[in-house]
PDB file of N, CA and C in Angstrom:
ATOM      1  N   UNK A   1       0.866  -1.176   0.000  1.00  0.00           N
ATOM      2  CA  UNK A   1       0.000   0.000   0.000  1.00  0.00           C
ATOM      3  C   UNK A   1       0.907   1.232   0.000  1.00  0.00           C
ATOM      4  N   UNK A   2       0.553   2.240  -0.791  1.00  0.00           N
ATOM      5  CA  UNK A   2       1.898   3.484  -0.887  1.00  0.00           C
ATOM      6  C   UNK A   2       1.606   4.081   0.020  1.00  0.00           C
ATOM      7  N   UNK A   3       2.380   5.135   0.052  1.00  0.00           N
ATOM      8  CA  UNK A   3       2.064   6.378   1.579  1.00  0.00           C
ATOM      9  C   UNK A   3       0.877   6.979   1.313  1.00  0.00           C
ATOM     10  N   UNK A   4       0.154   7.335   0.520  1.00  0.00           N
ATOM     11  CA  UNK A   4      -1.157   8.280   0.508  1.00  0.00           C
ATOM     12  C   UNK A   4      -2.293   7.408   1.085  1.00  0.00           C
ATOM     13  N   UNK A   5      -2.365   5.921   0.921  1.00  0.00           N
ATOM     14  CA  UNK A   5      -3.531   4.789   1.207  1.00  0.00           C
ATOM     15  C   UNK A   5      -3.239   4.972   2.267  1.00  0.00           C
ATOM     16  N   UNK A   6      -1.912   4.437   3.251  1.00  0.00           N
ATOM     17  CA  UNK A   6      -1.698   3.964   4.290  1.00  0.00           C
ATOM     18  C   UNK A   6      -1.916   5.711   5.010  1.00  0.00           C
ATOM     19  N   UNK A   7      -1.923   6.591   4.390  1.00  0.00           N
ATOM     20  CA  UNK A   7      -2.259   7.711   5.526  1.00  0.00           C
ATOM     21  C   UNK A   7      -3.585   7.841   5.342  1.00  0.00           C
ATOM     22  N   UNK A   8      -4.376   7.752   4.680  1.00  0.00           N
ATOM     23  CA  UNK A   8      -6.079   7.613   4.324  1.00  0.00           C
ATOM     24  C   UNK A   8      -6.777   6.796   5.467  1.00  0.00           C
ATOM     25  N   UNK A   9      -5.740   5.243   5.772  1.00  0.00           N
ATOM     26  CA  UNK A   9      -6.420   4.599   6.509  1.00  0.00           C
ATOM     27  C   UNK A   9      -5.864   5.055   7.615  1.00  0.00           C
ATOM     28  N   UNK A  10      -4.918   5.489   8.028  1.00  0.00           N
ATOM     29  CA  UNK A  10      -4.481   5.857   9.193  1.00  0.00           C
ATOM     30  C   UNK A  10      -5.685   7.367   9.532  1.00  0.00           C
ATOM     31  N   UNK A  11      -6.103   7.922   9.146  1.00  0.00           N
ATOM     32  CA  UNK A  11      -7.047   9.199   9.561  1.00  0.00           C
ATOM     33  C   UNK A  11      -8.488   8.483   9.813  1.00  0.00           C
ATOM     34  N   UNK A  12      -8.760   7.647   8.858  1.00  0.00           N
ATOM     35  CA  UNK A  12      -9.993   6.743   8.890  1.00  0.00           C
ATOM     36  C   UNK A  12      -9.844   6.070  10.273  1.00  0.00           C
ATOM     37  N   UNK A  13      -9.573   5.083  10.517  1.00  0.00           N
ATOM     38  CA  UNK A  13      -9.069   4.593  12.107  1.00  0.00           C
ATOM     39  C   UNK A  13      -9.165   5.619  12.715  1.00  0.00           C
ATOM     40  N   UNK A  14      -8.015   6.736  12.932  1.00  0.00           N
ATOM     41  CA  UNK A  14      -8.153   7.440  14.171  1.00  0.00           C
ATOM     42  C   UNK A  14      -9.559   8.169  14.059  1.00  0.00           C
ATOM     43  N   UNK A  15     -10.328   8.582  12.931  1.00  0.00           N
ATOM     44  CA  UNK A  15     -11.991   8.669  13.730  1.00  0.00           C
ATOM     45  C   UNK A  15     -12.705   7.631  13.978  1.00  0.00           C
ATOM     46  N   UNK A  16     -12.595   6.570  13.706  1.00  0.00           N
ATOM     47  CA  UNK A  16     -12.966   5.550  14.302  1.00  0.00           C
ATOM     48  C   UNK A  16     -12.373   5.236  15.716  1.00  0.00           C
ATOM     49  N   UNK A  17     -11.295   5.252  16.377  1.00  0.00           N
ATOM     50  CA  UNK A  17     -11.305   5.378  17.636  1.00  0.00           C
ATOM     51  C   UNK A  17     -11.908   6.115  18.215  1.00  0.00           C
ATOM     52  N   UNK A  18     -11.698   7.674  17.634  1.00  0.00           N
ATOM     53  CA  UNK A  18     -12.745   8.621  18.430  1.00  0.00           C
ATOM     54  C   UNK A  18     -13.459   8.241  18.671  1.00  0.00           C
ATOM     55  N   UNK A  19     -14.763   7.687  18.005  1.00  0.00           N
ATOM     56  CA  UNK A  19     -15.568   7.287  17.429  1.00  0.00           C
ATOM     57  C   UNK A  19     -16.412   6.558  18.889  1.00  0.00           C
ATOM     58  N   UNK A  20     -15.767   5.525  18.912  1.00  0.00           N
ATOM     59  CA  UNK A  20     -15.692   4.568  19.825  1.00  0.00           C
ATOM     60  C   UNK A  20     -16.227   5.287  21.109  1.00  0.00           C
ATOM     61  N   UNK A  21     -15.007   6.046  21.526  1.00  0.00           N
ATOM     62  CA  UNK A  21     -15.572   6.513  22.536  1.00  0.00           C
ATOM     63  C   UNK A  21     -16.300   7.762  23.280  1.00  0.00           C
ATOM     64  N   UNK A  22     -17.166   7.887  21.988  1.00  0.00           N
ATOM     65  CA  UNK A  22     -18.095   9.207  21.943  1.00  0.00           C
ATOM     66  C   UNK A  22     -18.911   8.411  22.566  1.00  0.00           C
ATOM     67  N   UNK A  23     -19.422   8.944  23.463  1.00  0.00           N
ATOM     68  CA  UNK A  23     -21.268   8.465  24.185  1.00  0.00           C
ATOM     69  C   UNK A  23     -22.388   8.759  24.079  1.00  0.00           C
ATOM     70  N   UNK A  24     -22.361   9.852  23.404  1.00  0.00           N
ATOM     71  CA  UNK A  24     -23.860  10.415  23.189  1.00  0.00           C
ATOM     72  C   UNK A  24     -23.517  10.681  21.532  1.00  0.00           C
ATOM     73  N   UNK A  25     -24.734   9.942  21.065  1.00  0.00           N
ATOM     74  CA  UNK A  25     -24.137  10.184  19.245  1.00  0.00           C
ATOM     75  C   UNK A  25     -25.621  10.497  18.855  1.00  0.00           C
ATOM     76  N   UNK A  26     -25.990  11.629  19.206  1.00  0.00           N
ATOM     77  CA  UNK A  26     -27.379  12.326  18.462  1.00  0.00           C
ATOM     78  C   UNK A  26     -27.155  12.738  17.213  1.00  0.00           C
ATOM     79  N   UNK A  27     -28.150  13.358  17.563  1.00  0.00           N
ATOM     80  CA  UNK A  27     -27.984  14.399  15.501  1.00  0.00           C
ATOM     81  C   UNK A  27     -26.486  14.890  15.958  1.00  0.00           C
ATOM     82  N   UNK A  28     -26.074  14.702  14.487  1.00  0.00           N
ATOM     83  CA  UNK A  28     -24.392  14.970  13.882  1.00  0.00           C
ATOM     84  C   UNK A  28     -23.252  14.805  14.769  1.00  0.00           C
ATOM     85  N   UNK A  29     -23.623  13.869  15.968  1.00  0.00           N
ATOM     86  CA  UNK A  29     -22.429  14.104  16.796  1.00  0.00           C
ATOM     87  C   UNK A  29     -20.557  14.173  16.092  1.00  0.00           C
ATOM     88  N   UNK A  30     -20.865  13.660  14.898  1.00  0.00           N
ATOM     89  CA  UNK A  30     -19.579  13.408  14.380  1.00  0.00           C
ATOM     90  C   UNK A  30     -18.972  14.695  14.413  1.00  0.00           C
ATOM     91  N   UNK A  31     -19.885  16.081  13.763  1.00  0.00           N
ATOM     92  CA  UNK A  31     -19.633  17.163  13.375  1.00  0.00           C
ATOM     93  C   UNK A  31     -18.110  17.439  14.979  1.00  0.00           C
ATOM     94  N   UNK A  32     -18.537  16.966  16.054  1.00  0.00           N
ATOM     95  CA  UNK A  32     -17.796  17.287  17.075  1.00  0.00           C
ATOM     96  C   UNK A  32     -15.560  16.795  16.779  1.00  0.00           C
ATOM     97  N   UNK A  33     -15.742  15.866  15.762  1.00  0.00           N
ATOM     98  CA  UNK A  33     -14.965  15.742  15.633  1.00  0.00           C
ATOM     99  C   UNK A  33     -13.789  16.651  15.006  1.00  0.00           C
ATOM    100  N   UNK A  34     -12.252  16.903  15.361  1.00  0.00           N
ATOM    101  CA  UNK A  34     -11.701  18.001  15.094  1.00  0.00           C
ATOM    102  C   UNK A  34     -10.733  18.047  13.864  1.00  0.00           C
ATOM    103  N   UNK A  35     -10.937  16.801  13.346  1.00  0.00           N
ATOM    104  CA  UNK A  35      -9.443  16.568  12.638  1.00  0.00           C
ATOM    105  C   UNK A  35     -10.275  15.946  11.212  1.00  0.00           C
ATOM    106  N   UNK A  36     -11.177  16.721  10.896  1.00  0.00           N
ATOM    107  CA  UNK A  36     -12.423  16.458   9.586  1.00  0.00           C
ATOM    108  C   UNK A  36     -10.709  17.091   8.338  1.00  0.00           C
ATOM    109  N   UNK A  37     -10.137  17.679   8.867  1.00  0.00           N
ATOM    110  CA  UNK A  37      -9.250  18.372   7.601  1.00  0.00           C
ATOM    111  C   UNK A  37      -8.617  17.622   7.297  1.00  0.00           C
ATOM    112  N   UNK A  38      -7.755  16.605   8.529  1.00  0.00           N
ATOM    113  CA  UNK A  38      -6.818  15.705   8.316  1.00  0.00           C
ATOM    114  C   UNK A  38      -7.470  14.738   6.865  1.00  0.00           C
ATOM    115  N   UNK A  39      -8.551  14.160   7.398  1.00  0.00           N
ATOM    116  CA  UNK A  39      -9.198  13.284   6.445  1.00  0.00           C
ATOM    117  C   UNK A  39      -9.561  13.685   5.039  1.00  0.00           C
ATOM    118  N   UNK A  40      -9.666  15.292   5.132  1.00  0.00           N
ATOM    119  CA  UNK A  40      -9.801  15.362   3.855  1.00  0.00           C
ATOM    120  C   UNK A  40      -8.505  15.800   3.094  1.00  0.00           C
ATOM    121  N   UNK A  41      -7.652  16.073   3.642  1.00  0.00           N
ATOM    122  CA  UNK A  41      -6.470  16.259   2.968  1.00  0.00           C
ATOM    123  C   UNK A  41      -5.871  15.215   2.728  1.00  0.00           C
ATOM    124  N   UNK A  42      -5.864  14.074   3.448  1.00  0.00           N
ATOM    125  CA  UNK A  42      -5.519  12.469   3.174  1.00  0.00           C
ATOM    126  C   UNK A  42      -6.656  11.859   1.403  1.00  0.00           C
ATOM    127  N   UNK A  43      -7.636  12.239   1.639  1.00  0.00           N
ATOM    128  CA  UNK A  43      -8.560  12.106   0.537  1.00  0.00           C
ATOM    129  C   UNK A  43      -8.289  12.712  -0.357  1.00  0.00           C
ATOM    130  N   UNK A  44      -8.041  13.808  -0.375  1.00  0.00           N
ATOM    131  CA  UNK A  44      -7.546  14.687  -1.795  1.00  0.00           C
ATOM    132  C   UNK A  44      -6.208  14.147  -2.310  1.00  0.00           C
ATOM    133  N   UNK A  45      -5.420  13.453  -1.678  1.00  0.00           N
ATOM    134  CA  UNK A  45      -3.873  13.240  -1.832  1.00  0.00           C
ATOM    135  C   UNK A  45      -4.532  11.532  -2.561  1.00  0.00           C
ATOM    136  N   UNK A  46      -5.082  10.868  -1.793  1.00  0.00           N
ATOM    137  CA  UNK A  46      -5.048   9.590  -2.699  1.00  0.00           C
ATOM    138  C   UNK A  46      -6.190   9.653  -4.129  1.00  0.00           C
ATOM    139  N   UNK A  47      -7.212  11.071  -4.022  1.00  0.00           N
ATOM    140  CA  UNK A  47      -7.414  11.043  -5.310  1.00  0.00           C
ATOM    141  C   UNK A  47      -6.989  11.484  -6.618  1.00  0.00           C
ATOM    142  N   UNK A  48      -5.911  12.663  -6.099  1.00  0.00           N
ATOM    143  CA  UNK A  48      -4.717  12.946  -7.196  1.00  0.00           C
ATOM    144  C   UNK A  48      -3.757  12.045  -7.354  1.00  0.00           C
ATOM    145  N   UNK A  49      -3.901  10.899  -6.495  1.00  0.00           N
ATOM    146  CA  UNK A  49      -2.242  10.396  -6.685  1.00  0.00           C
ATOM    147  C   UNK A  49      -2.121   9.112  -6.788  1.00  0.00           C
ATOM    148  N   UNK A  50      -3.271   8.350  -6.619  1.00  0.00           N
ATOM    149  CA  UNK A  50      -3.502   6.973  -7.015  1.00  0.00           C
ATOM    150  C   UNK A  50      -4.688   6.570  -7.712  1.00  0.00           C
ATOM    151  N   UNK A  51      -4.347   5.496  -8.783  1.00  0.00           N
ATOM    152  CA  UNK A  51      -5.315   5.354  -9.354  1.00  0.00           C
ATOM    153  C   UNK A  51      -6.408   4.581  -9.032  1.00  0.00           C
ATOM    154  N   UNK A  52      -7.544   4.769  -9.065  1.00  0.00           N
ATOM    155  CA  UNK A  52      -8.846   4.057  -8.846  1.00  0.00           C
ATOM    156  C   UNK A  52      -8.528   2.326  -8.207  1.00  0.00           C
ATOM    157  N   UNK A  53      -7.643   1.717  -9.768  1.00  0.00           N
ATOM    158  CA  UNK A  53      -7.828   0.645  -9.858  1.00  0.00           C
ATOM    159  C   UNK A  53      -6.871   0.347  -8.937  1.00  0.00           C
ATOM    160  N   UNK A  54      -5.889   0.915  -8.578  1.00  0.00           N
ATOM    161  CA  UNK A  54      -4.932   0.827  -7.357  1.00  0.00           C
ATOM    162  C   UNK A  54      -5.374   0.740  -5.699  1.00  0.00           C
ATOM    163  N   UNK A  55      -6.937   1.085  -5.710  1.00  0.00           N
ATOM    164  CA  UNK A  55      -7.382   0.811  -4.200  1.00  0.00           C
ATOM    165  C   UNK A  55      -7.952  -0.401  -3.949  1.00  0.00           C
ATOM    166  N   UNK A  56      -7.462  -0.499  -2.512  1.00  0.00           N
ATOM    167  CA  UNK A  56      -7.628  -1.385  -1.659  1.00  0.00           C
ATOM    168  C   UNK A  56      -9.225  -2.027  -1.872  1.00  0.00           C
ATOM    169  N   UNK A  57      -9.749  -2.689  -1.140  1.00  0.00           N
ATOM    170  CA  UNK A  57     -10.648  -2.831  -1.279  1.00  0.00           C
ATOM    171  C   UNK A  57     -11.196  -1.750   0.596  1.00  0.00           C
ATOM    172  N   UNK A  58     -10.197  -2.261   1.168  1.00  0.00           N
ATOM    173  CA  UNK A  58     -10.540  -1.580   2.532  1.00  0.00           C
ATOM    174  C   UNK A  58     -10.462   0.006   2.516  1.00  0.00           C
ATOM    175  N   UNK A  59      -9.959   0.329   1.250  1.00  0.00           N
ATOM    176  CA  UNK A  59      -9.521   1.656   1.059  1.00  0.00           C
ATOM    177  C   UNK A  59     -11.537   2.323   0.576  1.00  0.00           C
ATOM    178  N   UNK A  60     -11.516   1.459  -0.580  1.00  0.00           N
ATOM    179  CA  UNK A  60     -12.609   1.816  -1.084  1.00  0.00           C
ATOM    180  C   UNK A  60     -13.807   1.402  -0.038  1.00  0.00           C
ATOM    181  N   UNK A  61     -13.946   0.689   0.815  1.00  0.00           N
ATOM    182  CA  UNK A  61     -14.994   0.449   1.716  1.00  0.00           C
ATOM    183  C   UNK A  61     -15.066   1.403   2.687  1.00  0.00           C
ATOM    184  N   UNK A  62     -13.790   2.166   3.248  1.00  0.00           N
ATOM    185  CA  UNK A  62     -14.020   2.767   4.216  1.00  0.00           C
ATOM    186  C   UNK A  62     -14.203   4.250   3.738  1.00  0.00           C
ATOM    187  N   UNK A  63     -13.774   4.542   2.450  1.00  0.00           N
ATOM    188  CA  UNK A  63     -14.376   5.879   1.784  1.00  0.00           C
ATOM    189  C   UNK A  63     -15.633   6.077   1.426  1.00  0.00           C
ATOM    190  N   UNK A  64     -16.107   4.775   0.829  1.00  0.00           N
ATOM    191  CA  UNK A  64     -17.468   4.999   0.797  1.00  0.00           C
ATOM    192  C   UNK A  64     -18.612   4.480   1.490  1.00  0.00           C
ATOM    193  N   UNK A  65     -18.176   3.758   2.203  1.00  0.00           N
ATOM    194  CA  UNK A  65     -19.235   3.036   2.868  1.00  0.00           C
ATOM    195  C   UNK A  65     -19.184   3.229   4.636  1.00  0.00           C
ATOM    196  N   UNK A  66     -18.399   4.010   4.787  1.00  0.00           N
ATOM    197  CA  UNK A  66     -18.174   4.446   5.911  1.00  0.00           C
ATOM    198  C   UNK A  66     -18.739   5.905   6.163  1.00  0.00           C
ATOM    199  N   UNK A  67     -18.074   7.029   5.033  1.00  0.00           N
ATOM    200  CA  UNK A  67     -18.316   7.906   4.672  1.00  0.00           C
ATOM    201  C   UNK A  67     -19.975   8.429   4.775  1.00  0.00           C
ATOM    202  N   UNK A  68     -20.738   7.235   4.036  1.00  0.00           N
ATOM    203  CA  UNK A  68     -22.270   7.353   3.965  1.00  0.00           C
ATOM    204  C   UNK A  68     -22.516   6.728   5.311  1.00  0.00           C
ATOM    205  N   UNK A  69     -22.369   6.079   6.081  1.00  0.00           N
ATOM    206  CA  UNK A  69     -22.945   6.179   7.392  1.00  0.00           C
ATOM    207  C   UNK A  69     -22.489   7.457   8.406  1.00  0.00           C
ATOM    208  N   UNK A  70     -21.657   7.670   8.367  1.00  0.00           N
ATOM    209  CA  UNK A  70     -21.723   9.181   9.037  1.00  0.00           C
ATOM    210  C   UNK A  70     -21.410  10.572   8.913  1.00  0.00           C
ATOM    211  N   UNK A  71     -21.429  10.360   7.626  1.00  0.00           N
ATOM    212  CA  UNK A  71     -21.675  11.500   7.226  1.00  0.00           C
ATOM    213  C   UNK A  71     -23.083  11.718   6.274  1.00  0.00           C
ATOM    214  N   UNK A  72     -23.101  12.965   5.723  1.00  0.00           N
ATOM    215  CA  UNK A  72     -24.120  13.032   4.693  1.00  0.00           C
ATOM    216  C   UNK A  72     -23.284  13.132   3.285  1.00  0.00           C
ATOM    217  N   UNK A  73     -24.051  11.229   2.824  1.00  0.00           N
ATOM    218  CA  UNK A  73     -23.392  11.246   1.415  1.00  0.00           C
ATOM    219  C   UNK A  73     -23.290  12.557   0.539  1.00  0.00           C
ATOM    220  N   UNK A  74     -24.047  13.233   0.598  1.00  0.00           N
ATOM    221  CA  UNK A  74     -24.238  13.998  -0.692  1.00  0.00           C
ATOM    222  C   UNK A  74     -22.940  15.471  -0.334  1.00  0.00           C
ATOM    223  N   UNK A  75     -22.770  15.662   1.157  1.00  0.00           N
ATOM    224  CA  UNK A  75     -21.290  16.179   1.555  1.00  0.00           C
ATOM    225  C   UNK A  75     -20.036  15.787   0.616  1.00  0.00           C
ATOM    226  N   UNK A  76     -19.987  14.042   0.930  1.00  0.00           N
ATOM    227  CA  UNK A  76     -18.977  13.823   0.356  1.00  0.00           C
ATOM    228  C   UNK A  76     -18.771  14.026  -1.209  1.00  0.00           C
ATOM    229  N   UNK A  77     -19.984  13.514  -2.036  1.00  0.00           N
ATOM    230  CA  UNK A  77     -19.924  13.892  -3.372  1.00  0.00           C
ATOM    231  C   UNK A  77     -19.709  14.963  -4.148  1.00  0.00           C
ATOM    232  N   UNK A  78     -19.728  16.502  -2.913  1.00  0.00           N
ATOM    233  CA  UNK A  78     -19.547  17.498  -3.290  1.00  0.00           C
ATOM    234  C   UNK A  78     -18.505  17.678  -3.165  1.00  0.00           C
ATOM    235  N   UNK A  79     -17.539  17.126  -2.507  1.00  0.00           N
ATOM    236  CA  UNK A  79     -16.256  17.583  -2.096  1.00  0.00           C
ATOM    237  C   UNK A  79     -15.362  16.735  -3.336  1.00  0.00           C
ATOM    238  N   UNK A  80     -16.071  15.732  -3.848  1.00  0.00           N
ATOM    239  CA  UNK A  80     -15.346  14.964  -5.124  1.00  0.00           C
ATOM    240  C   UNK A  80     -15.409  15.694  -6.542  1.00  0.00           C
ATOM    241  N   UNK A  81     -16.340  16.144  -6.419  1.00  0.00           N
ATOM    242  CA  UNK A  81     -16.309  17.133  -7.728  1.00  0.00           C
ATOM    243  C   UNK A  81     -15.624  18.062  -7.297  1.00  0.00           C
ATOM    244  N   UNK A  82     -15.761  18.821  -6.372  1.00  0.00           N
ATOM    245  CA  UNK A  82     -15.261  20.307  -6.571  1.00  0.00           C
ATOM    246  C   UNK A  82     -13.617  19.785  -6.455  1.00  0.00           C
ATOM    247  N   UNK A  83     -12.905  18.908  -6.035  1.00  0.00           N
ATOM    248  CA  UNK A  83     -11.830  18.055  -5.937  1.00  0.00           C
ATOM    249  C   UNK A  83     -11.415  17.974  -7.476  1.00  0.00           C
ATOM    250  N   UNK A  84     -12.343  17.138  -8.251  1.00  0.00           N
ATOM    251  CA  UNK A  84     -11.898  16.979  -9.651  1.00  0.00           C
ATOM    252  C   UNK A  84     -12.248  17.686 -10.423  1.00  0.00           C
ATOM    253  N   UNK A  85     -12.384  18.882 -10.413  1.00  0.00           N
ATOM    254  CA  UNK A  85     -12.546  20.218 -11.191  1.00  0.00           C
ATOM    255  C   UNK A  85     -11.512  21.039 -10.870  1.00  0.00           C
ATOM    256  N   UNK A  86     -10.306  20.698 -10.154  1.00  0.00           N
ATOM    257  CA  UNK A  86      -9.118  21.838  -9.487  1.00  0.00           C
ATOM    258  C   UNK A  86      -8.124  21.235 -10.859  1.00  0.00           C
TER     259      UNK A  86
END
Protein backbone atom coordinates (compact mmCIF):
# COMPACT_ATOMS: atom_id res chain seq x y z
CA UNK A 1 0.00 0.00 0.00
CA UNK A 2 1.90 3.48 -0.89
CA UNK A 3 2.06 6.38 1.58
CA UNK A 4 -1.16 8.28 0.51
CA UNK A 5 -3.53 4.79 1.21
CA UNK A 6 -1.70 3.96 4.29
CA UNK A 7 -2.26 7.71 5.53
CA UNK A 8 -6.08 7.61 4.32
CA UNK A 9 -6.42 4.60 6.51
CA UNK A 10 -4.48 5.86 9.19
CA UNK A 11 -7.05 9.20 9.56
CA UNK A 12 -9.99 6.74 8.89
CA UNK A 13 -9.07 4.59 12.11
CA UNK A 14 -8.15 7.44 14.17
CA UNK A 15 -11.99 8.67 13.73
CA UNK A 16 -12.97 5.55 14.30
CA UNK A 17 -11.30 5.38 17.64
CA UNK A 18 -12.75 8.62 18.43
CA UNK A 19 -15.57 7.29 17.43
CA UNK A 20 -15.69 4.57 19.82
CA UNK A 21 -15.57 6.51 22.54
CA UNK A 22 -18.09 9.21 21.94
CA UNK A 23 -21.27 8.47 24.18
CA UNK A 24 -23.86 10.41 23.19
CA UNK A 25 -24.14 10.18 19.24
CA UNK A 26 -27.38 12.33 18.46
CA UNK A 27 -27.98 14.40 15.50
CA UNK A 28 -24.39 14.97 13.88
CA UNK A 29 -22.43 14.10 16.80
CA UNK A 30 -19.58 13.41 14.38
CA UNK A 31 -19.63 17.16 13.38
CA UNK A 32 -17.80 17.29 17.07
CA UNK A 33 -14.96 15.74 15.63
CA UNK A 34 -11.70 18.00 15.09
CA UNK A 35 -9.44 16.57 12.64
CA UNK A 36 -12.42 16.46 9.59
CA UNK A 37 -9.25 18.37 7.60
CA UNK A 38 -6.82 15.70 8.32
CA UNK A 39 -9.20 13.28 6.44
CA UNK A 40 -9.80 15.36 3.85
CA UNK A 41 -6.47 16.26 2.97
CA UNK A 42 -5.52 12.47 3.17
CA UNK A 43 -8.56 12.11 0.54
CA UNK A 44 -7.55 14.69 -1.79
CA UNK A 45 -3.87 13.24 -1.83
CA UNK A 46 -5.05 9.59 -2.70
CA UNK A 47 -7.41 11.04 -5.31
CA UNK A 48 -4.72 12.95 -7.20
CA UNK A 49 -2.24 10.40 -6.68
CA UNK A 50 -3.50 6.97 -7.02
CA UNK A 51 -5.32 5.35 -9.35
CA UNK A 52 -8.85 4.06 -8.85
CA UNK A 53 -7.83 0.65 -9.86
CA UNK A 54 -4.93 0.83 -7.36
CA UNK A 55 -7.38 0.81 -4.20
CA UNK A 56 -7.63 -1.39 -1.66
CA UNK A 57 -10.65 -2.83 -1.28
CA UNK A 58 -10.54 -1.58 2.53
CA UNK A 59 -9.52 1.66 1.06
CA UNK A 60 -12.61 1.82 -1.08
CA UNK A 61 -14.99 0.45 1.72
CA UNK A 62 -14.02 2.77 4.22
CA UNK A 63 -14.38 5.88 1.78
CA UNK A 64 -17.47 5.00 0.80
CA UNK A 65 -19.24 3.04 2.87
CA UNK A 66 -18.17 4.45 5.91
CA UNK A 67 -18.32 7.91 4.67
CA UNK A 68 -22.27 7.35 3.97
CA UNK A 69 -22.94 6.18 7.39
CA UNK A 70 -21.72 9.18 9.04
CA UNK A 71 -21.67 11.50 7.23
CA UNK A 72 -24.12 13.03 4.69
CA UNK A 73 -23.39 11.25 1.41
CA UNK A 74 -24.24 14.00 -0.69
CA UNK A 75 -21.29 16.18 1.55
CA UNK A 76 -18.98 13.82 0.36
CA UNK A 77 -19.92 13.89 -3.37
CA UNK A 78 -19.55 17.50 -3.29
CA UNK A 79 -16.26 17.58 -2.10
CA UNK A 80 -15.35 14.96 -5.12
CA UNK A 81 -16.31 17.13 -7.73
CA UNK A 82 -15.26 20.31 -6.57
CA UNK A 83 -11.83 18.06 -5.94
CA UNK A 84 -11.90 16.98 -9.65
CA UNK A 85 -12.55 20.22 -11.19
CA UNK A 86 -9.12 21.84 -9.49
Amino acid sequence: MNKHLKNLAYEINSFKKWANEVNDKSKEWETDYLQWDRIYLAINEVLRNVPLMNWSKMITNCCFIHWQETMKLKMFYSHLLITQRR
